[in-house]
Protein backbone atom coordinates (compact mmCIF):
# COMPACT_ATOMS: atom_id res chain seq x y z
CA UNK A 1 75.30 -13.60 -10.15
CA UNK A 2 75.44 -9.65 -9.41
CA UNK A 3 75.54 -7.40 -13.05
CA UNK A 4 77.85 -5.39 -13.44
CA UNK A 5 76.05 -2.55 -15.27
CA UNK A 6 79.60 -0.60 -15.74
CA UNK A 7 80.57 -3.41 -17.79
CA UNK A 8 77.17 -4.02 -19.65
CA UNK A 9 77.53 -1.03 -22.11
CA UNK A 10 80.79 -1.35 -22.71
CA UNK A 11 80.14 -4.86 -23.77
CA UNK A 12 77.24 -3.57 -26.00
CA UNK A 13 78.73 -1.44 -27.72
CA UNK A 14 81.79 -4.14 -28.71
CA UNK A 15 79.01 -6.45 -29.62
CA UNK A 16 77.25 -3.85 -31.99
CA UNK A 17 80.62 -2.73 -33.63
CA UNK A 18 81.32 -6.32 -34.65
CA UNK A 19 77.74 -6.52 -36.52
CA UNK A 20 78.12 -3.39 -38.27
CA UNK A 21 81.92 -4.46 -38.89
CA UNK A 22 80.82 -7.87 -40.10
CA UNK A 23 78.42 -6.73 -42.22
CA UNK A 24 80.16 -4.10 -43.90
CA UNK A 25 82.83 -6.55 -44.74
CA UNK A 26 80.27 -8.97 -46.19
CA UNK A 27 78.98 -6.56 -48.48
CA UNK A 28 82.76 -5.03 -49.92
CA UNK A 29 84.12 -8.70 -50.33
CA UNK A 30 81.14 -10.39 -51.50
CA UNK A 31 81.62 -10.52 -55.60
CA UNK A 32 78.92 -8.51 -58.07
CA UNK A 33 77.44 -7.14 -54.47
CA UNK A 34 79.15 -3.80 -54.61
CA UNK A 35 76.64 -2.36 -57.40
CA UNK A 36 73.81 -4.26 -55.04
CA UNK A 37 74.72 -2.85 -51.56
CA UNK A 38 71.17 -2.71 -49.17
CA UNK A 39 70.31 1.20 -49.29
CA UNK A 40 68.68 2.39 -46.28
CA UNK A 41 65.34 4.53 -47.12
CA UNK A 42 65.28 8.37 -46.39
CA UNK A 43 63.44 7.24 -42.88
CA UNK A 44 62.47 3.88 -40.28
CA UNK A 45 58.61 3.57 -40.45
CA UNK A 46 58.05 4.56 -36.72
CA UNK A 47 55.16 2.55 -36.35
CA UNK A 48 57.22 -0.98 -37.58
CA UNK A 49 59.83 -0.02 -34.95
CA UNK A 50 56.96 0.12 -32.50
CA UNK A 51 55.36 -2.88 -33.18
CA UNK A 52 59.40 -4.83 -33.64
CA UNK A 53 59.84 -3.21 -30.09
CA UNK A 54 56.54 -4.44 -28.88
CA UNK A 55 57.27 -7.97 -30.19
CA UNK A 56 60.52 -8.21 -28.33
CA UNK A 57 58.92 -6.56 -25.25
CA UNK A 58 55.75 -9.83 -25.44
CA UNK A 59 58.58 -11.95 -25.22
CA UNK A 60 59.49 -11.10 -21.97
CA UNK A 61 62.51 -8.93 -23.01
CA UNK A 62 63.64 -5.90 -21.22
CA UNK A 63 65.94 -2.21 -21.86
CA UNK A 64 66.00 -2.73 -25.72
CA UNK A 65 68.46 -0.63 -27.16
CA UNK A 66 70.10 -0.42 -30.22
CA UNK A 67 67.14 -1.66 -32.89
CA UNK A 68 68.07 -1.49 -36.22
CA UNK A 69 66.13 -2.53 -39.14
CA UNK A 70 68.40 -4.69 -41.88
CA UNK A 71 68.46 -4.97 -45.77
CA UNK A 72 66.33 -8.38 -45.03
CA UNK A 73 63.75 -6.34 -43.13
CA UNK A 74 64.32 -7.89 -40.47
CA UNK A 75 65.02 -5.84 -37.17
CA UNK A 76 67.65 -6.34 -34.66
CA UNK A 77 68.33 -5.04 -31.24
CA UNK A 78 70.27 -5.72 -27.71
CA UNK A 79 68.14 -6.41 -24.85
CA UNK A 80 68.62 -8.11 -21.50
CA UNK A 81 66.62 -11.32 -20.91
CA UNK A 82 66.73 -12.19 -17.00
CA UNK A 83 69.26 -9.48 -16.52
CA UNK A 84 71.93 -10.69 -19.42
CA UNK A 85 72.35 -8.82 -22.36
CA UNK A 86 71.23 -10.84 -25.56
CA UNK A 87 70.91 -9.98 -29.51
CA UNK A 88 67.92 -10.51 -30.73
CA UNK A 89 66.43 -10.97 -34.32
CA UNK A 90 62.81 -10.22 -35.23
CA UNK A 91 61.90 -11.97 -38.60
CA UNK A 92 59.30 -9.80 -41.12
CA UNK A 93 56.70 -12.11 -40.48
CA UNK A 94 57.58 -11.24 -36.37
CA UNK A 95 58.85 -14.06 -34.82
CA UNK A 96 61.39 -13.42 -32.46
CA UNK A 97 64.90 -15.23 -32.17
CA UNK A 98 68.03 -15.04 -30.04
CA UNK A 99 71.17 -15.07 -32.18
């Protein structure tokens, strides 16, 4: 199966909008949430990106991009896994998922 890199962003960037999408209508419909909503901090602790990044990299993932860390502290991210593109979730404790 040949990739079709032209098509690969594209794709990645549909996939990412739905999230964000998703998410943002979870949080305005969900009742008594709106006074709750997750608040990012000021800044991303560059080291726990690093270490997320090298997780997801030990798993034999490659050309993470778009790794994001969630109100659950968990991180999430688009990478390619044998040359598809795949969302992946990596738990607080570090473990690794596909979703």
């Amino acid at each position: 199966m040949k990739l079709r890199l032209d098509l690969m962003l594209p794709a990645m960037l549909i996939a990412t909008a739905g999230i964000d999408l998703a998410m943002a209508e979870t949080s305005l419909t969900s009742p008594g949430h709106a006074s709750h909503a997750c608040q990012s901090p000021a800044g991303v602790d560059p080291a726990a990106r690093a270490a997320a990044e090298q997780r997801i990299l030990a798993e034999g993932y490659s050309e993470i991009s778009a790794l994001t860390k969630g109100c659950d502290n968990a991180w999430r991210a688009l990478a390619l896994a044998d040359g598809d593109p795949v969302t992946l979730l990596v738990t607080p404790q570090g473990t690794v998922l596909a979703e």
